[in-house]
C-alpha atoms as a PDB file:
ATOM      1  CA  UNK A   1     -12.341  -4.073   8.224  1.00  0.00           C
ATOM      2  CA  UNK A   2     -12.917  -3.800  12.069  1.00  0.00           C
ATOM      3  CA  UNK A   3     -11.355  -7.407  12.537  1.00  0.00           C
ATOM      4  CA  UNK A   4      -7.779  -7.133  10.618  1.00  0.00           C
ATOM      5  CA  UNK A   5      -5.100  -4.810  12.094  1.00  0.00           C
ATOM      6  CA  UNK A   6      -3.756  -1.499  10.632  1.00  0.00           C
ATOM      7  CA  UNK A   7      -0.724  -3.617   8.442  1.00  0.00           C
ATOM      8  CA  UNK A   8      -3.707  -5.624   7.321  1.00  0.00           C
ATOM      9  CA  UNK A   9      -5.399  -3.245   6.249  1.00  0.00           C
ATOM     10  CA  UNK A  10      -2.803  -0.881   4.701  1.00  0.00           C
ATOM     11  CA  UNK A  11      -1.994  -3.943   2.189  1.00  0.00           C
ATOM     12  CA  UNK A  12      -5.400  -4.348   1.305  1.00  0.00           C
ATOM     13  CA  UNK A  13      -5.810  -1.006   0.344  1.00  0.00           C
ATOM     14  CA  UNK A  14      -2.841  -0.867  -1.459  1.00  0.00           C
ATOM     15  CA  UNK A  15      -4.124  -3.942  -3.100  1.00  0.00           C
ATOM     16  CA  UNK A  16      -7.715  -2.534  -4.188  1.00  0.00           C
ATOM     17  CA  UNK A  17      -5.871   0.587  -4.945  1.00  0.00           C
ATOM     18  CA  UNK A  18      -3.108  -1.112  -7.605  1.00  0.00           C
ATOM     19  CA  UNK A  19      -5.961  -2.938  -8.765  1.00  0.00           C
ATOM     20  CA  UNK A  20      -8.207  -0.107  -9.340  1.00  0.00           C
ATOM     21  CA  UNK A  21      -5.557   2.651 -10.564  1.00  0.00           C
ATOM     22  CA  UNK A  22      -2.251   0.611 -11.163  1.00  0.00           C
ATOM     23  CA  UNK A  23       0.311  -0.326 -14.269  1.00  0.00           C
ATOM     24  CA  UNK A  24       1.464  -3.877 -14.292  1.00  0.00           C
ATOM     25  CA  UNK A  25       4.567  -4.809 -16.641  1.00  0.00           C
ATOM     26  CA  UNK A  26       6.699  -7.880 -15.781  1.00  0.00           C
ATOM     27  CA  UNK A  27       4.789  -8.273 -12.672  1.00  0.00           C
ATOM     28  CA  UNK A  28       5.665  -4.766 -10.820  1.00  0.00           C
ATOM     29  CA  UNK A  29       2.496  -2.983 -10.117  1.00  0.00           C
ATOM     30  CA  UNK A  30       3.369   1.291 -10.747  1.00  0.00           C
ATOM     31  CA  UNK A  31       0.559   3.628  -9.696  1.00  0.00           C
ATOM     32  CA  UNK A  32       1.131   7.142 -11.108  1.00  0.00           C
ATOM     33  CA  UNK A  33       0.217  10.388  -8.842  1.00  0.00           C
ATOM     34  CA  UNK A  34      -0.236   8.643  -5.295  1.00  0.00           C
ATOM     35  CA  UNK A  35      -2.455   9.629  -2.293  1.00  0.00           C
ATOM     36  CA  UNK A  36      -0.814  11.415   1.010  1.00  0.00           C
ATOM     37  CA  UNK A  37       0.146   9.063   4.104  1.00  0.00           C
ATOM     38  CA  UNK A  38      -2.713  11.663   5.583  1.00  0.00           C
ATOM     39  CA  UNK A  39      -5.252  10.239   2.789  1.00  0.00           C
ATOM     40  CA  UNK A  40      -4.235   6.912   3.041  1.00  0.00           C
ATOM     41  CA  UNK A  41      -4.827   6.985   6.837  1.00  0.00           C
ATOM     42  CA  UNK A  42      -8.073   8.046   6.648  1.00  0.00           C
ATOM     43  CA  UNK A  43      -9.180   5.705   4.138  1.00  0.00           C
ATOM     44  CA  UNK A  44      -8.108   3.024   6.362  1.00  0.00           C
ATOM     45  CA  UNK A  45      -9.303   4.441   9.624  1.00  0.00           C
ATOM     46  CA  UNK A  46      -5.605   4.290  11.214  1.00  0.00           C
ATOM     47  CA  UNK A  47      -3.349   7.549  12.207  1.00  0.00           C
ATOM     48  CA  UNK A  48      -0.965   9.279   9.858  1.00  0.00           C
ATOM     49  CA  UNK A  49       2.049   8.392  11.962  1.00  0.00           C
ATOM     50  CA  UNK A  50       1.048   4.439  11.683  1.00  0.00           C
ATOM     51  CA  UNK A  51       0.411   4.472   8.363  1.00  0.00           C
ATOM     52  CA  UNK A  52       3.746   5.755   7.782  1.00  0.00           C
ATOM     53  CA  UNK A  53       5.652   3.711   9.711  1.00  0.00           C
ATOM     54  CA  UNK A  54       3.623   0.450   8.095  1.00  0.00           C
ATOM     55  CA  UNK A  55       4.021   2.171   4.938  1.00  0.00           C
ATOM     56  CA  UNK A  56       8.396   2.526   5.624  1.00  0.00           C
ATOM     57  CA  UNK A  57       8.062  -1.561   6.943  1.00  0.00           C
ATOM     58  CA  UNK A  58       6.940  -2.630   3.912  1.00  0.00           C
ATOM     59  CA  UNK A  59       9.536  -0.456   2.103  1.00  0.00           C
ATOM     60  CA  UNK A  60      12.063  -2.093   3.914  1.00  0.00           C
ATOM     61  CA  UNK A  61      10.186  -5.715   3.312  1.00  0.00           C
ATOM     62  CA  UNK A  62      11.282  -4.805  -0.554  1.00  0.00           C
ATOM     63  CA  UNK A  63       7.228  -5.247  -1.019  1.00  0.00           C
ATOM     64  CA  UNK A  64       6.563  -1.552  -2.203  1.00  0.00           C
ATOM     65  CA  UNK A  65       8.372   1.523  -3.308  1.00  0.00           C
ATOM     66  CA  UNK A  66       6.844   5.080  -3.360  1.00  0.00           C
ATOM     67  CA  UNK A  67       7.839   8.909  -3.615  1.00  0.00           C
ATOM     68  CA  UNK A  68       5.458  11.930  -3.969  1.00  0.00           C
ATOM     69  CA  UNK A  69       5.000  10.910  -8.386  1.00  0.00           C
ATOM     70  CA  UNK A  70       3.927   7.261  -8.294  1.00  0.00           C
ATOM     71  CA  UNK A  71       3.679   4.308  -5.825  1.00  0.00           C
ATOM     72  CA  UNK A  72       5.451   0.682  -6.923  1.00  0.00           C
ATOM     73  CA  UNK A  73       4.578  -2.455  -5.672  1.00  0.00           C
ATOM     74  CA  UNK A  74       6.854  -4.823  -6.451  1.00  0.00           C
ATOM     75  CA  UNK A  75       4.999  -7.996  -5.091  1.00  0.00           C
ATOM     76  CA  UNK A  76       1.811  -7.878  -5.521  1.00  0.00           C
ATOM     77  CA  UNK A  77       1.318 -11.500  -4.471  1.00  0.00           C
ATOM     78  CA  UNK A  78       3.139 -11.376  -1.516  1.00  0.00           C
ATOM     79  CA  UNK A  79       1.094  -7.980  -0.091  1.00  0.00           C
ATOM     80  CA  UNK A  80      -1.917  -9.566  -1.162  1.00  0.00           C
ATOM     81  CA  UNK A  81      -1.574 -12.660   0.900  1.00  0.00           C
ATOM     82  CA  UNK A  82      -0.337  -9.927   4.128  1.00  0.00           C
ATOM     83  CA  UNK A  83      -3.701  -8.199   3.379  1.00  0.00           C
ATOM     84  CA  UNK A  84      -5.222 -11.481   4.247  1.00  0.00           C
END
């Protein structure tokens, strides 16, 4: 973990976390009732304001969707590769 940066990490998280907890169906990943930024942060040793603002880039990317009810990624494939 100590060698991959804080977008590195974010994605692989999300990545163990769709795989762990997640919905597929025609290849969107949905993960119902989400963690905080906060919890997220701390799971992946980064602040709360960086995992935010890595969590909006990928937004923006079109890679992932999320509100407060569930978390979407909607390619999987594509975050997986970023998480290296």
């Amino acid at each position: 973990m100590i060698f991959k940066d804080v977008k590195q990490r974010t994605a692989g998280f999300l990545v163990e976390y769709a795989e762990e907890f997640g919905k597929t169906k025609n290849g969107v990943v949905t993960i119902e009732s989400t963690l905080t930024h906060q919890e997220i942060a701390l799971l992946t040793g980064s602040a709360r304001q960086t995992t935010t603002a890595i969590l909006d880039e990928l937004r923006k990317a079109g890679l992932v969707e999320f509100n407060r009810d569930s978390f979407t990624i909607k390619d999987y494939e594509k975050l997986k590769r970023l998480a290296g």
